[in-house]
PDB file of N, CA and C in Angstrom:
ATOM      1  N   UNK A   1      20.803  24.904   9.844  1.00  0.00           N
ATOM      2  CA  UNK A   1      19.607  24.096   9.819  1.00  0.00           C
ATOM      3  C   UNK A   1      19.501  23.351  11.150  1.00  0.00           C
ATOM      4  N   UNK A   2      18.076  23.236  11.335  1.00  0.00           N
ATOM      5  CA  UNK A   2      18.066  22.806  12.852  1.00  0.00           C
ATOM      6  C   UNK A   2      18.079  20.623  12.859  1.00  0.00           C
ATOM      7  N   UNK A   3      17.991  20.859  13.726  1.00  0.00           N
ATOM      8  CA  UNK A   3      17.068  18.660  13.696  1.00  0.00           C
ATOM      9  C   UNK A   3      16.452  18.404  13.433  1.00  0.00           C
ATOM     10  N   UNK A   4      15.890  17.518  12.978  1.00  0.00           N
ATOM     11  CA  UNK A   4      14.338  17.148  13.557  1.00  0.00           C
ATOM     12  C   UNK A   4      14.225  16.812  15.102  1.00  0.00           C
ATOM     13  N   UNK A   5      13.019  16.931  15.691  1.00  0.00           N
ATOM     14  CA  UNK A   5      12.606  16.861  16.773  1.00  0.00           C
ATOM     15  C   UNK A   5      13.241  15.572  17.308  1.00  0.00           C
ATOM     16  N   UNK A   6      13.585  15.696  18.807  1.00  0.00           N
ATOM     17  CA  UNK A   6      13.917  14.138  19.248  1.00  0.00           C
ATOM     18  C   UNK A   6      13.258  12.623  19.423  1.00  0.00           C
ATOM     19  N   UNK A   7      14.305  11.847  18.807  1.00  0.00           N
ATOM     20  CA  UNK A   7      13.449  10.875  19.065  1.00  0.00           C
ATOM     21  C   UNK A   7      12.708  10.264  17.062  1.00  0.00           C
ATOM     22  N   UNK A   8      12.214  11.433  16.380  1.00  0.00           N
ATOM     23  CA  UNK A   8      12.164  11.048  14.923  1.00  0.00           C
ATOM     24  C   UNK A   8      12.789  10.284  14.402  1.00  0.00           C
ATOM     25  N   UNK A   9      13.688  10.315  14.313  1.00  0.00           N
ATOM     26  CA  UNK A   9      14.674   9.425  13.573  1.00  0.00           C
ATOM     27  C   UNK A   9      14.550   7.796  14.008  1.00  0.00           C
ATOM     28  N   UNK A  10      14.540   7.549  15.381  1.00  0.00           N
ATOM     29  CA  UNK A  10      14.303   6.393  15.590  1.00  0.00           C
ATOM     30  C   UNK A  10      12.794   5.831  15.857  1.00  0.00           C
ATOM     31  N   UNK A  11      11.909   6.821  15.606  1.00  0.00           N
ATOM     32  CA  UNK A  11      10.362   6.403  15.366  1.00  0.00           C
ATOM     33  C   UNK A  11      10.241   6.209  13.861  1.00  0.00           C
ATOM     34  N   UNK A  12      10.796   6.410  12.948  1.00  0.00           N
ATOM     35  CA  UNK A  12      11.029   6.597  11.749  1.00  0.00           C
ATOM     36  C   UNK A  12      11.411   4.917  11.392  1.00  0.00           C
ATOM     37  N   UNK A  13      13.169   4.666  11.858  1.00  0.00           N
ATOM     38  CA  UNK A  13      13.605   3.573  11.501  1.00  0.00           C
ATOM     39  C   UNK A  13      12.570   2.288  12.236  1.00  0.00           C
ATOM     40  N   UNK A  14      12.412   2.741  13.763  1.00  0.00           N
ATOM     41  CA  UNK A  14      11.322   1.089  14.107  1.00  0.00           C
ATOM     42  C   UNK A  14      10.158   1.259  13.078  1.00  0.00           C
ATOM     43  N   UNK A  15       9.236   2.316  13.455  1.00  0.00           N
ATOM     44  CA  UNK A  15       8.076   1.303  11.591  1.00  0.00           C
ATOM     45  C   UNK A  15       8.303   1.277  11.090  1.00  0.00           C
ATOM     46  N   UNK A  16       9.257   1.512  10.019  1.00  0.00           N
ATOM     47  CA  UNK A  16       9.868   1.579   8.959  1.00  0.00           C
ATOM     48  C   UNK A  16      10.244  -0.359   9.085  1.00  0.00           C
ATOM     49  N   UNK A  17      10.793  -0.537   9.825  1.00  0.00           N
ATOM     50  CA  UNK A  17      11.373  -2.196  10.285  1.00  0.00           C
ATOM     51  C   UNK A  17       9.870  -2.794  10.323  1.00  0.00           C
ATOM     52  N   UNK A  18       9.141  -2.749  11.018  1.00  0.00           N
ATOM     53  CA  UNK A  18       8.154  -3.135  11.268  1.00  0.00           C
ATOM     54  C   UNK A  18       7.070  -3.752  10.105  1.00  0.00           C
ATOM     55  N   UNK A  19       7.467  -2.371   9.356  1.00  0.00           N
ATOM     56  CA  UNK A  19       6.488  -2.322   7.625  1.00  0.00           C
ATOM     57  C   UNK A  19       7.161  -3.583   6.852  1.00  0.00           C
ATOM     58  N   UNK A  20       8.567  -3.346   7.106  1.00  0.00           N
ATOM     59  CA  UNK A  20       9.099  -4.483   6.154  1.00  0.00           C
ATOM     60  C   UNK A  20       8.770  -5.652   6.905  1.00  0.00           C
ATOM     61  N   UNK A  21       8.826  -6.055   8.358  1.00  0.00           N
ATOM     62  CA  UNK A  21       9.251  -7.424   8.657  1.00  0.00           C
ATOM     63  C   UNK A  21       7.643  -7.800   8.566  1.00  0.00           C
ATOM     64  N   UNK A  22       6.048  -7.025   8.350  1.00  0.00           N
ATOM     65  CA  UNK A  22       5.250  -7.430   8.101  1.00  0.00           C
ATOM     66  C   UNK A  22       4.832  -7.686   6.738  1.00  0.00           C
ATOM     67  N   UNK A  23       5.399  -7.126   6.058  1.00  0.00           N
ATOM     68  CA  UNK A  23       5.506  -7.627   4.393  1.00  0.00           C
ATOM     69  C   UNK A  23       6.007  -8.864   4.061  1.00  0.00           C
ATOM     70  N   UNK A  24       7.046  -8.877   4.792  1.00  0.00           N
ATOM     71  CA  UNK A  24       7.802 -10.208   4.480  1.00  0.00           C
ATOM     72  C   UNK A  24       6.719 -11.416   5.516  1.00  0.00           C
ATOM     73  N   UNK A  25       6.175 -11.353   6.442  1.00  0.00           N
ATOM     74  CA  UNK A  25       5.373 -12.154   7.173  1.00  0.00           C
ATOM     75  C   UNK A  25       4.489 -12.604   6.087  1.00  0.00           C
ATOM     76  N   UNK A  26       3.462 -12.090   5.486  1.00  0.00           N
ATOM     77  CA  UNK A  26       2.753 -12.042   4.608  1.00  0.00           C
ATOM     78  C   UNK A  26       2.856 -12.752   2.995  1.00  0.00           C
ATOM     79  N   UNK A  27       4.325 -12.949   3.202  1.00  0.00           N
ATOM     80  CA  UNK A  27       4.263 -13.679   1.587  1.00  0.00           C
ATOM     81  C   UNK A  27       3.706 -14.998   1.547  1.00  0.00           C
ATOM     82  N   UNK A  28       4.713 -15.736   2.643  1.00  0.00           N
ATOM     83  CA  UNK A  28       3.922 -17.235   2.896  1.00  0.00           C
ATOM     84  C   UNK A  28       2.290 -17.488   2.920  1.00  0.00           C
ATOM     85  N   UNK A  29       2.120 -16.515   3.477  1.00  0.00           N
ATOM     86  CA  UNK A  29       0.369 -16.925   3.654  1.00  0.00           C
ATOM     87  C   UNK A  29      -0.302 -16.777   2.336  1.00  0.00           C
ATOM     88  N   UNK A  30       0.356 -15.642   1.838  1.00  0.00           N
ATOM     89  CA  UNK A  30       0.021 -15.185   0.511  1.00  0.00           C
ATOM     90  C   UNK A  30       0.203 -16.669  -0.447  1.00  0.00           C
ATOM     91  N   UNK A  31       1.338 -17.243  -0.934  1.00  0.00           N
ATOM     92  CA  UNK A  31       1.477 -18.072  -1.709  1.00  0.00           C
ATOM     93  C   UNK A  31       0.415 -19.168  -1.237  1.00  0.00           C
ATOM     94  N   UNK A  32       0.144 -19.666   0.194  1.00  0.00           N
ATOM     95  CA  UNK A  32      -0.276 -20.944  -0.111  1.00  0.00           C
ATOM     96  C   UNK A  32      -1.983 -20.499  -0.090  1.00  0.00           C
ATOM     97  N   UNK A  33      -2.283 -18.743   0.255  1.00  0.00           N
ATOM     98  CA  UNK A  33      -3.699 -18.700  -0.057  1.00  0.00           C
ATOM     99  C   UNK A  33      -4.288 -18.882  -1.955  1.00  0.00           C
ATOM    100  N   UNK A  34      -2.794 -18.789  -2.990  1.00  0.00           N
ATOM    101  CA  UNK A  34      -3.036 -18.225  -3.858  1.00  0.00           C
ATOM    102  C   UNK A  34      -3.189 -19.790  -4.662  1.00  0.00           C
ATOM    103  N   UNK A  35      -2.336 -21.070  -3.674  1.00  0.00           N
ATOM    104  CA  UNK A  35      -2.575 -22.120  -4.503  1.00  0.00           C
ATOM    105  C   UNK A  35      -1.375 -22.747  -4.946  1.00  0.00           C
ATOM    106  N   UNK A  36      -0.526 -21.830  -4.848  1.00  0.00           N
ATOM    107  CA  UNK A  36       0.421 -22.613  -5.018  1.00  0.00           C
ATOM    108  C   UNK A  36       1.376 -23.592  -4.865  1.00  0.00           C
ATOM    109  N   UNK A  37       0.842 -23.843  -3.473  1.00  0.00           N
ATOM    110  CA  UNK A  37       1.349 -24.996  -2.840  1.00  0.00           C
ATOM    111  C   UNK A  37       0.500 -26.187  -2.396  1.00  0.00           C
ATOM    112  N   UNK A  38       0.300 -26.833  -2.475  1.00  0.00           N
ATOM    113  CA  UNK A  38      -0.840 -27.762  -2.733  1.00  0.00           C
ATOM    114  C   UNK A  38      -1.167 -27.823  -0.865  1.00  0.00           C
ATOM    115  N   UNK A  39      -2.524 -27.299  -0.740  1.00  0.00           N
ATOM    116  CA  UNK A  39      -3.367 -27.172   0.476  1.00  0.00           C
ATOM    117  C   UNK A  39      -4.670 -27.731   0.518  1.00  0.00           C
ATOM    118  N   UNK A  40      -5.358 -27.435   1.086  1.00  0.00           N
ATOM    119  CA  UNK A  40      -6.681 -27.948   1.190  1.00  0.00           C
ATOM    120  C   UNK A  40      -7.107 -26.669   1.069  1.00  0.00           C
ATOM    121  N   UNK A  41      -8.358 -26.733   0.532  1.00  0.00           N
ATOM    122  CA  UNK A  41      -9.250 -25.414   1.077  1.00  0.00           C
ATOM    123  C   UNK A  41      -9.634 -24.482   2.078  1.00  0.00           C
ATOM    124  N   UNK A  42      -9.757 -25.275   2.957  1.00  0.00           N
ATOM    125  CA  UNK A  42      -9.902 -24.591   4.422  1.00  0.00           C
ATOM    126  C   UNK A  42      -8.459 -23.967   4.833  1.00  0.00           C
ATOM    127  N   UNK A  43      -7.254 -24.983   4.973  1.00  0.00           N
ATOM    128  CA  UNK A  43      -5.740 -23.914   4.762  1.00  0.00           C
ATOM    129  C   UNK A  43      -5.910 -22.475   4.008  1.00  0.00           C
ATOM    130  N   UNK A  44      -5.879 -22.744   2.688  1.00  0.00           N
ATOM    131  CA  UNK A  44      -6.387 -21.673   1.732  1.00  0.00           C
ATOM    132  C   UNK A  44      -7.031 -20.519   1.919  1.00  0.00           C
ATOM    133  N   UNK A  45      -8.283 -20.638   2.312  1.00  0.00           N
ATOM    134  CA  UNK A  45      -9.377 -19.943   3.339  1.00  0.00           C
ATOM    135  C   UNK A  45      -8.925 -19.402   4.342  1.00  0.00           C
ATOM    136  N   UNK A  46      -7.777 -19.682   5.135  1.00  0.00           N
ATOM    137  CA  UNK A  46      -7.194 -19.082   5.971  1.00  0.00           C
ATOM    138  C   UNK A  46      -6.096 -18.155   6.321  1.00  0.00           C
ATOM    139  N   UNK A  47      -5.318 -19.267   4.926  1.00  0.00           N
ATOM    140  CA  UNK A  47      -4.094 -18.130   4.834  1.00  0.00           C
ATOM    141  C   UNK A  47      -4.496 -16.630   4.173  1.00  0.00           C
ATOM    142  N   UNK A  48      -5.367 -16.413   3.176  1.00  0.00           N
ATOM    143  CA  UNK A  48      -5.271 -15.310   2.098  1.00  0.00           C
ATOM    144  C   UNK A  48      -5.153 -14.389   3.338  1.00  0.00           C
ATOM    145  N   UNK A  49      -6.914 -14.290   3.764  1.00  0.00           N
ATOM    146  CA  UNK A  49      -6.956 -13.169   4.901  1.00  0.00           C
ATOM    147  C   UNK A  49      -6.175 -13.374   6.239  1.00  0.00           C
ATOM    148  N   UNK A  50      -5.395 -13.952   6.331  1.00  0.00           N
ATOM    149  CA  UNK A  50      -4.256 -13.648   7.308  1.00  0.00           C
ATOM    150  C   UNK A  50      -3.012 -13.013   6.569  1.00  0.00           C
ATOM    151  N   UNK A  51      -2.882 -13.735   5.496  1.00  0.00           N
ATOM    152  CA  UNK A  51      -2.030 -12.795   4.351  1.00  0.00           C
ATOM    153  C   UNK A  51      -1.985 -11.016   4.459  1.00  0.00           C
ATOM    154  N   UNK A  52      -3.675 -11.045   4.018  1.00  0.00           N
ATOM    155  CA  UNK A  52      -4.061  -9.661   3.866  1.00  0.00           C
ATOM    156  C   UNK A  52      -4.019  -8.867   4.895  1.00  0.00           C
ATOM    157  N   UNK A  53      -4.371  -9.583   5.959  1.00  0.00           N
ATOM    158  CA  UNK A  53      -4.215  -8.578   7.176  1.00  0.00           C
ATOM    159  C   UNK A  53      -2.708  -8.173   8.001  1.00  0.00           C
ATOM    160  N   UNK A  54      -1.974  -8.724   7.378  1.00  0.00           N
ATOM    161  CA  UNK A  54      -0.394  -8.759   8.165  1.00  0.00           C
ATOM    162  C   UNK A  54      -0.088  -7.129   6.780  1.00  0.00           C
ATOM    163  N   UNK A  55      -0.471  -7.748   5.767  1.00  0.00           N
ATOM    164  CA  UNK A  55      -0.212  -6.766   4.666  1.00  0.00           C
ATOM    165  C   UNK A  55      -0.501  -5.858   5.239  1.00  0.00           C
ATOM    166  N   UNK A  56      -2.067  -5.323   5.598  1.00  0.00           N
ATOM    167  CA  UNK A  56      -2.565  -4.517   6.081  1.00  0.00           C
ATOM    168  C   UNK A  56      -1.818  -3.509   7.407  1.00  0.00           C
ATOM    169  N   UNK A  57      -1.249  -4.324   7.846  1.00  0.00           N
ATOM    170  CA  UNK A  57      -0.971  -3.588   9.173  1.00  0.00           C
ATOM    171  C   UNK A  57       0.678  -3.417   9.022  1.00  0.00           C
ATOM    172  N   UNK A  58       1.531  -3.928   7.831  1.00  0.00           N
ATOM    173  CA  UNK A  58       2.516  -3.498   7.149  1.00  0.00           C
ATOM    174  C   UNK A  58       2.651  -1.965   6.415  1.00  0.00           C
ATOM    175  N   UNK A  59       1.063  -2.162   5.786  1.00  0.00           N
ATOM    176  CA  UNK A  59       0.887  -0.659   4.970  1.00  0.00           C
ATOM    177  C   UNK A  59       0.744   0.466   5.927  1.00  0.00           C
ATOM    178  N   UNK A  60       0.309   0.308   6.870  1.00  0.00           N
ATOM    179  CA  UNK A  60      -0.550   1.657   8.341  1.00  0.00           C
ATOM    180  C   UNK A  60       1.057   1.705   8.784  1.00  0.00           C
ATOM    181  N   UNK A  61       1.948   0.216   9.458  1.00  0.00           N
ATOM    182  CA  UNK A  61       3.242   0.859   9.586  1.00  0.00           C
ATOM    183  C   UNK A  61       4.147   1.486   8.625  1.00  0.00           C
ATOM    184  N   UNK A  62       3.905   1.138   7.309  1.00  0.00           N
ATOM    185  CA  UNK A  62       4.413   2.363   6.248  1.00  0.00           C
ATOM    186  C   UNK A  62       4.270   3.918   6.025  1.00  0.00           C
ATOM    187  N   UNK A  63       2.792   3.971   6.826  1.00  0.00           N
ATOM    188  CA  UNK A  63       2.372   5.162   6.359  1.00  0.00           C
ATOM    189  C   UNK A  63       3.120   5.851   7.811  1.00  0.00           C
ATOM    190  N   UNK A  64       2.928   5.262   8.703  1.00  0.00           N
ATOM    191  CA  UNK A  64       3.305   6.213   9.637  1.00  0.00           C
ATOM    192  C   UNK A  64       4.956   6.087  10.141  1.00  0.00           C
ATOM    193  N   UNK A  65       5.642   5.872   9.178  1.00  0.00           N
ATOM    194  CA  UNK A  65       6.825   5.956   8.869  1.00  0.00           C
ATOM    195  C   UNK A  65       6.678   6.577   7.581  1.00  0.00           C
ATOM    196  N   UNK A  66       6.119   6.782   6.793  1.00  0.00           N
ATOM    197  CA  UNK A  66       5.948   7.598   5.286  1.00  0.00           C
ATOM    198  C   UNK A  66       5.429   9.306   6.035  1.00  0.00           C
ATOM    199  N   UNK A  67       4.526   9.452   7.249  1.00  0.00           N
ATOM    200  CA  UNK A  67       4.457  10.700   6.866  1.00  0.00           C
ATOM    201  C   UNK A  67       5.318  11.846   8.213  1.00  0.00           C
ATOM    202  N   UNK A  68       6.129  11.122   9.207  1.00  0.00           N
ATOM    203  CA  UNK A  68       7.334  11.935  10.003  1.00  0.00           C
ATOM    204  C   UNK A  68       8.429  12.257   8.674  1.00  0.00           C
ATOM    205  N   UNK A  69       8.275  11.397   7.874  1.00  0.00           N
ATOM    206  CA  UNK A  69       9.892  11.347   6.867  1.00  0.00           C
ATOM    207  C   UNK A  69       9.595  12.749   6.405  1.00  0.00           C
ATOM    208  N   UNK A  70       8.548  12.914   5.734  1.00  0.00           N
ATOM    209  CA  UNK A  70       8.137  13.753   4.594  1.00  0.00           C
ATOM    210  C   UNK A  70       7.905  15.274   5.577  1.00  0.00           C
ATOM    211  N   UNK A  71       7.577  15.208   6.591  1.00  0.00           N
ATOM    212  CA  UNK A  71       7.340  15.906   7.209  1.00  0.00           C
ATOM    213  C   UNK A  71       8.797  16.479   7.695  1.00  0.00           C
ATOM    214  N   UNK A  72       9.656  16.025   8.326  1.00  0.00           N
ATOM    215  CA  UNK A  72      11.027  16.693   8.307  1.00  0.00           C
ATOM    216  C   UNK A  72      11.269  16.207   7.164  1.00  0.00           C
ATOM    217  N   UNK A  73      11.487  16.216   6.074  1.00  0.00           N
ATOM    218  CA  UNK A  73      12.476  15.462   4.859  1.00  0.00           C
ATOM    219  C   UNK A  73      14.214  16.226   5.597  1.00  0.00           C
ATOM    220  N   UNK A  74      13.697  17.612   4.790  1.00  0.00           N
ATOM    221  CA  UNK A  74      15.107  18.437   5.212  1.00  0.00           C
ATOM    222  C   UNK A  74      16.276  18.215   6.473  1.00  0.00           C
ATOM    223  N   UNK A  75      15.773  18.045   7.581  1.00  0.00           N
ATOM    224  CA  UNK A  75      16.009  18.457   8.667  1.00  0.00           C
ATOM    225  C   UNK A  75      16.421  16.690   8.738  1.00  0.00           C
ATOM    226  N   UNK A  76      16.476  15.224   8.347  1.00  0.00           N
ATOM    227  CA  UNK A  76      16.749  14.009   8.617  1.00  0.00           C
ATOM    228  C   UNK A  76      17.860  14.358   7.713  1.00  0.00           C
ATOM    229  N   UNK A  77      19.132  12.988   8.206  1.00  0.00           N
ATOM    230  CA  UNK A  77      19.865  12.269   7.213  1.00  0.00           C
ATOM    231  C   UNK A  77      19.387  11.339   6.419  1.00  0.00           C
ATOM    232  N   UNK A  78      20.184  11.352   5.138  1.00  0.00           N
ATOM    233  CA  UNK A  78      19.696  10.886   3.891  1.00  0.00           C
ATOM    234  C   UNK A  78      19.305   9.534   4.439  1.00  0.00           C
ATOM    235  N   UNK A  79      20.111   8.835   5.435  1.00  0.00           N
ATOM    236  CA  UNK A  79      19.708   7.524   5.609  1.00  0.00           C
ATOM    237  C   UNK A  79      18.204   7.214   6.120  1.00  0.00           C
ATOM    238  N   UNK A  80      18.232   8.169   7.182  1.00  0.00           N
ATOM    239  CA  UNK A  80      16.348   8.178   7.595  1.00  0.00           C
ATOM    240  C   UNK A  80      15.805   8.369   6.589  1.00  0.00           C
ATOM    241  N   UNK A  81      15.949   9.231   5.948  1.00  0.00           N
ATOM    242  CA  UNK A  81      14.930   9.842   4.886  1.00  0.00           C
ATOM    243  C   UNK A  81      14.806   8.321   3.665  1.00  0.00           C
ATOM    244  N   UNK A  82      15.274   7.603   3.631  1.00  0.00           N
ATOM    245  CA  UNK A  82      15.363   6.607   2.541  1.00  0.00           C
ATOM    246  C   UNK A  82      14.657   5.722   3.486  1.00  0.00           C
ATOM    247  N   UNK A  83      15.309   5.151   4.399  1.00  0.00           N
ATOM    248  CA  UNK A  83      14.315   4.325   5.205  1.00  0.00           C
ATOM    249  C   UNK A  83      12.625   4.167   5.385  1.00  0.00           C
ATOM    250  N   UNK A  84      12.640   5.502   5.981  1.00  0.00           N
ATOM    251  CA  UNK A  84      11.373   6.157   5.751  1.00  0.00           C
ATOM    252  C   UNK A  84      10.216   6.422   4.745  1.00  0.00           C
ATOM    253  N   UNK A  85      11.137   6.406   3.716  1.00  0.00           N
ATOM    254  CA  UNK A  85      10.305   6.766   2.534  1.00  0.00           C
ATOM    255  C   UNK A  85      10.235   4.979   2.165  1.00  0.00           C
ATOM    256  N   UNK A  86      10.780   4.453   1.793  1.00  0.00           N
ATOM    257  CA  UNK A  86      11.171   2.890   1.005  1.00  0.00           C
ATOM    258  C   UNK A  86       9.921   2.081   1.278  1.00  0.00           C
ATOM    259  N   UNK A  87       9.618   1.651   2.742  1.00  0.00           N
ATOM    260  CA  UNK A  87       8.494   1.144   2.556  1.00  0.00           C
ATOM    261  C   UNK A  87       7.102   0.970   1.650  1.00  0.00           C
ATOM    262  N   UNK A  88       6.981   2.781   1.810  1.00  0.00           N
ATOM    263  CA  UNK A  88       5.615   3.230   1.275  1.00  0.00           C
ATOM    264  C   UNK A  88       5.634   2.614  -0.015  1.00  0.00           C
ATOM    265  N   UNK A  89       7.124   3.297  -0.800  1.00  0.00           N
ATOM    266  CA  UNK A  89       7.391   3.468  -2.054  1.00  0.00           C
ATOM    267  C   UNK A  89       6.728   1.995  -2.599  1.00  0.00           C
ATOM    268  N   UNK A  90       7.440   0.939  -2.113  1.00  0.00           N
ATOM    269  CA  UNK A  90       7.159  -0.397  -2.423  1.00  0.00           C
ATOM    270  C   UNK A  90       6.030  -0.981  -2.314  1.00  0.00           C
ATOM    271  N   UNK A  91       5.631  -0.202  -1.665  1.00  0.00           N
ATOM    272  CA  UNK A  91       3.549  -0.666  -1.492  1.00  0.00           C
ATOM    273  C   UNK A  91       3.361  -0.263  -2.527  1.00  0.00           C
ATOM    274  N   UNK A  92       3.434   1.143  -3.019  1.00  0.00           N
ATOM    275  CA  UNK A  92       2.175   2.055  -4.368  1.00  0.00           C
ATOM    276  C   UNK A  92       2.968   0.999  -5.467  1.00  0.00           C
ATOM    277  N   UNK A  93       4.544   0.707  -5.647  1.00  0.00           N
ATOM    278  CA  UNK A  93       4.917   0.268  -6.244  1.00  0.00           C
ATOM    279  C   UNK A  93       4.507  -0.972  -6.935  1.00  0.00           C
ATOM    280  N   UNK A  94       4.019  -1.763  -5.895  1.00  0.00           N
ATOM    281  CA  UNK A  94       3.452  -2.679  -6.027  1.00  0.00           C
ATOM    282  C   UNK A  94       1.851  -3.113  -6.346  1.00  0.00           C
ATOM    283  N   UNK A  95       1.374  -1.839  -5.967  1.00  0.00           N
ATOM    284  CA  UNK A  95      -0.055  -1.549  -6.075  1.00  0.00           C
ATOM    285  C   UNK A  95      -0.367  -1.264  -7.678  1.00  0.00           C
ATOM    286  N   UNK A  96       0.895  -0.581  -7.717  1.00  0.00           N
ATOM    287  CA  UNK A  96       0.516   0.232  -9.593  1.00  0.00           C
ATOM    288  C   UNK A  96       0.318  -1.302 -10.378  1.00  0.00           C
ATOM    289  N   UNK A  97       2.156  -1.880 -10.105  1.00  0.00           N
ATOM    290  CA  UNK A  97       2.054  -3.138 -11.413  1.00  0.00           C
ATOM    291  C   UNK A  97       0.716  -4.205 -11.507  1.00  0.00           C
ATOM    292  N   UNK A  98       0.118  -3.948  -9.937  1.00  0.00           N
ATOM    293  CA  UNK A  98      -0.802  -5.359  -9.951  1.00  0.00           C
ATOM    294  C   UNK A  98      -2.034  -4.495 -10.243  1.00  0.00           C
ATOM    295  N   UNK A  99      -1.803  -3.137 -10.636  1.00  0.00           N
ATOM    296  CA  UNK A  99      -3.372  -2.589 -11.507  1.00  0.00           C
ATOM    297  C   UNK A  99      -2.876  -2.839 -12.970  1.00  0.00           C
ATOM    298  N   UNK A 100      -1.693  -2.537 -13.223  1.00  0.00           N
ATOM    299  CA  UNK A 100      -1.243  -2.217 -14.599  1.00  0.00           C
ATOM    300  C   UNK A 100      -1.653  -4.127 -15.190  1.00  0.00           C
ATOM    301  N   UNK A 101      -1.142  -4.866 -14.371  1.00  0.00           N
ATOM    302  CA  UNK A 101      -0.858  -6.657 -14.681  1.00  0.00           C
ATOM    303  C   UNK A 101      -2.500  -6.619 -15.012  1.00  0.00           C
ATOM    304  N   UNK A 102      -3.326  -6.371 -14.080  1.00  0.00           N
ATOM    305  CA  UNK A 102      -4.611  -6.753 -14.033  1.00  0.00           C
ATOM    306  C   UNK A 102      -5.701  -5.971 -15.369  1.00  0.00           C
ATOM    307  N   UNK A 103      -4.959  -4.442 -15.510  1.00  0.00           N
ATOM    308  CA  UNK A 103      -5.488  -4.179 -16.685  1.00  0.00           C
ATOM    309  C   UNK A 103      -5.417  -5.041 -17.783  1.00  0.00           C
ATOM    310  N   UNK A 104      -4.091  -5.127 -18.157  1.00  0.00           N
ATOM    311  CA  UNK A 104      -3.640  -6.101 -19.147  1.00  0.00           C
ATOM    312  C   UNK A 104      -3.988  -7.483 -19.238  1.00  0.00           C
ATOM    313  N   UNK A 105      -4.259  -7.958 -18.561  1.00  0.00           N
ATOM    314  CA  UNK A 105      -5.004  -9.708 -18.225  1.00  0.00           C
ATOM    315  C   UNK A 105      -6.604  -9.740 -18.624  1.00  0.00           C
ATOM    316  N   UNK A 106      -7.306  -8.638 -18.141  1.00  0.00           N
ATOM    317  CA  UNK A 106      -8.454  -8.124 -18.327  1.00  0.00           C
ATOM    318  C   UNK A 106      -8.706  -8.259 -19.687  1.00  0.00           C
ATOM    319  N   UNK A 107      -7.735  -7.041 -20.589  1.00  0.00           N
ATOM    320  CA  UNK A 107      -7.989  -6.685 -21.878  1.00  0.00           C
ATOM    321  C   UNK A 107      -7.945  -7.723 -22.774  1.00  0.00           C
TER     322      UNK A 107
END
């Protein structure tokens, strides 16, 4: 079996880093857009969509660490290949429960 192409593996692990360290950027803004920390409005107003947009540009570095992985799967070590994949995973992951939560709150 051959490599993957040079250089994959470590385009792989930096967004892959990237996806996470913008997820994790994003919680703070998240909590105090959501209220939970006692703000003013205009704070509030500011954090969500700064929240959302760090999210945002967490998910695009997921994806493009989600689709070199998948694309060599074979040809990476298991460690890239987990790296690689983990991000994404934890987005849809997270995407499902807060449809599934929201169905259920709804009903």
């Amino acid at each position: 079996m051959s490599d993957a192409p040079a250089g994959t593996s470590r385009k792989i692990r930096k967004r892959a880093i990237w996806a996470v360290a913008l997820f994790a950027a994003s919680v703070v803004p998240a909590i105090i857009g959501v209220g939970i920390i006692n703000t003013t409005a205009g704070q509030a107003n500011i954090a969500t969509p700064f929240a959302f947009g760090l999210w945002a540009i967490g998910a695009l570095f997921a994806l493009a660490a989600a689709f070199p992985t998948l694309r060599h799967w074979d040809l990476l070590p298991a460690q890239t290949r987990w790296i690689g994949a983990l991000p994404m995973l934890c987005v849809s992951l997270f995407l499902s429960a807060a449809l599934v939560a929201a169905t259920i709150l709804h009903a």
